[in-house]
Protein backbone atom coordinates (compact mmCIF):
# COMPACT_ATOMS: atom_id res chain seq x y z
CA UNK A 1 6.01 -141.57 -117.66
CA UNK A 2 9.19 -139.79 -118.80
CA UNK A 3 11.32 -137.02 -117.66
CA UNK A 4 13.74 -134.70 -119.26
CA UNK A 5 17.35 -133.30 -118.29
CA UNK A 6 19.16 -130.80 -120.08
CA UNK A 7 21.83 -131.98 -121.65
CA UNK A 8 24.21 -129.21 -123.53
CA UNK A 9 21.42 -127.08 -126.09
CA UNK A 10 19.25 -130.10 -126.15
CA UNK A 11 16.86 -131.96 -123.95
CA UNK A 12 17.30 -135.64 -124.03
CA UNK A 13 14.65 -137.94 -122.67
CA UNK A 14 15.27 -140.26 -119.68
CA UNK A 15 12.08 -142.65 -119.87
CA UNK A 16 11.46 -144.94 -117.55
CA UNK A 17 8.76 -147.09 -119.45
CA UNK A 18 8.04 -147.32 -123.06
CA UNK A 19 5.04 -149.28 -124.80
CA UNK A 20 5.74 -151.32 -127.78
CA UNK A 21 4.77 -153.86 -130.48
CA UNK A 22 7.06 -156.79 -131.85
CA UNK A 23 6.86 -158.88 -135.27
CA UNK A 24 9.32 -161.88 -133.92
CA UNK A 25 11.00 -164.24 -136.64
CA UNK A 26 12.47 -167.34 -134.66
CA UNK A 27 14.75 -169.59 -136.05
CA UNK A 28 16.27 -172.83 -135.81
CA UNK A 29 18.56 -172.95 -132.86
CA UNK A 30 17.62 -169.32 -131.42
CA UNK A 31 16.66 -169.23 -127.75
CA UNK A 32 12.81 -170.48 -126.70
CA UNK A 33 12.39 -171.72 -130.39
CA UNK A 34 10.31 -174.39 -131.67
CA UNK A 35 10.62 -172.49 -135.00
CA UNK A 36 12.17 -175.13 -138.02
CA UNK A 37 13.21 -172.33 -140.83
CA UNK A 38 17.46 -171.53 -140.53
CA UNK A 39 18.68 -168.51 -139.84
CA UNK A 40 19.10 -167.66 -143.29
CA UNK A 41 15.27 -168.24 -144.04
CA UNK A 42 14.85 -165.92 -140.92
CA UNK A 43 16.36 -162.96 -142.00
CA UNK A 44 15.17 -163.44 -145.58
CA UNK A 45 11.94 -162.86 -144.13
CA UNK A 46 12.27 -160.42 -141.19
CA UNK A 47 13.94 -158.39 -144.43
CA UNK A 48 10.53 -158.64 -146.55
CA UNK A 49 8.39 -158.08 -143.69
CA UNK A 50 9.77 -154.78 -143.08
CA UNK A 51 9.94 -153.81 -147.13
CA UNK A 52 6.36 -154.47 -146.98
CA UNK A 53 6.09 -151.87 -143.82
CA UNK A 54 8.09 -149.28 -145.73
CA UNK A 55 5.48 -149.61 -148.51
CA UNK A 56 2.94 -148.36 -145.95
CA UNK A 57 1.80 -152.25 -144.88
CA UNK A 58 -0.11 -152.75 -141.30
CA UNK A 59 2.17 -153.55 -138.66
CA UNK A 60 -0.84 -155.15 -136.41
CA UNK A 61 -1.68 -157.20 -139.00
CA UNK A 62 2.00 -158.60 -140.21
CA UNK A 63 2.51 -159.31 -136.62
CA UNK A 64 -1.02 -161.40 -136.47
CA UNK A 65 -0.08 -163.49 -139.84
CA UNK A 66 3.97 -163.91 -139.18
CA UNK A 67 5.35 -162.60 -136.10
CA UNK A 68 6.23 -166.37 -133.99
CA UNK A 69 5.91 -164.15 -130.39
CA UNK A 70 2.70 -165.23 -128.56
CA UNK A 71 1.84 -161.52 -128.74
CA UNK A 72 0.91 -161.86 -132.05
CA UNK A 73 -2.43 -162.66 -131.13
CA UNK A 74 -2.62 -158.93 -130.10
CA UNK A 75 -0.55 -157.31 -133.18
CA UNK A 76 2.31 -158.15 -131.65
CA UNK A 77 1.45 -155.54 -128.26
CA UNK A 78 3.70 -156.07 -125.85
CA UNK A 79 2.53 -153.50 -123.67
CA UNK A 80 4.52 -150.97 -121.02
CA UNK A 81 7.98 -152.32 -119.89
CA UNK A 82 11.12 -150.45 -118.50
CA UNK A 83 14.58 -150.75 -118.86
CA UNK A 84 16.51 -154.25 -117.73
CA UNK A 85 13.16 -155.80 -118.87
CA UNK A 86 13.96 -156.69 -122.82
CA UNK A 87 17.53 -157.96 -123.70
CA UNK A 88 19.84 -155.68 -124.30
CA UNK A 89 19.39 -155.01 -128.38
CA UNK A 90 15.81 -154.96 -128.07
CA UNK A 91 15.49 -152.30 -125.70
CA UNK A 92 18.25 -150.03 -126.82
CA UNK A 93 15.84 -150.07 -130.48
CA UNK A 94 12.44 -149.66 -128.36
CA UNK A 95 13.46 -147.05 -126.11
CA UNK A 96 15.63 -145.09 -129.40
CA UNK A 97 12.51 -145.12 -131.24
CA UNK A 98 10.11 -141.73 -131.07
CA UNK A 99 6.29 -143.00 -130.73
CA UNK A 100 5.14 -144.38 -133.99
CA UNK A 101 8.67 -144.76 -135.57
CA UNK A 102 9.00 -148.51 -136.40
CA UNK A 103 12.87 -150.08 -135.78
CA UNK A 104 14.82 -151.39 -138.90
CA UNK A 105 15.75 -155.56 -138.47
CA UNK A 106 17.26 -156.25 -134.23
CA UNK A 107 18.76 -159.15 -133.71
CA UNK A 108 18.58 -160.86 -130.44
CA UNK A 109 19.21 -164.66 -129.06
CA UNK A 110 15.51 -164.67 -129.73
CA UNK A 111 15.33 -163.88 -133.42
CA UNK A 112 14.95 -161.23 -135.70
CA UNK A 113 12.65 -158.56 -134.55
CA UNK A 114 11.03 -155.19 -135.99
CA UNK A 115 10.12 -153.37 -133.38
CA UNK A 116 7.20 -149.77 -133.16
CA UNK A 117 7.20 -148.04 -130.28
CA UNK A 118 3.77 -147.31 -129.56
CA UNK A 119 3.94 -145.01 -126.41
């Protein structure tokens, strides 16, 4: 799925595919929405969301009870994609992430996002 180059003492990764799960805060006026909270309200609670996954909170299950992506249904599993799939932010955070690391707050046209790589 992945293969490595050598790049000065190090190795650096050049994946092709990553696998992934999203908690997805829409907003008022962000792209695809029929969300009615503001942007404010938003990232008041992408911001608590991921407090609550510092404290050692289930990301599967704050994606099932918050996350506004239809992938919620699944804890938020988006499942394999490659690059030039996921705008721009969102993929530079999933494929910077090692597997099981979850992102800090990503902004995109879509919302706020925390993302955790998952393969």
């Amino acid at each position: 799925m992945s293969e490595s180059r050598h790049v000065g003492d190090g190795i650096v990764a050049a994946m092709s595919q990553v696998q992934a799960s999203h908690i997805l805060l829409m907003y008022a006026g962000s792209e695809r929405s029929t969300a009615s909270r503001s942007k404010d309200e938003a990232q008041q609670q992408i911001q608590a969301i991921s407090t609550q996954l510092q404290g050692g909170a289930d990301f599967a299950d704050l994606a099932r009870q918050n996350s506004d992506c239809p992938s919620s249904a699944k804890g938020g599993d988006l499942g394999s994609f490659g690059r030039g799939q996921m705008v721009g932010a969102f993929e530079e955070a999933a494929f910077g992430l090692q597997v099981g690391q979850t992102s800090g707050v990503v902004e995109t046209p879509f919302g706020y996002h925390i993302i955790k790589r998952t393969g």
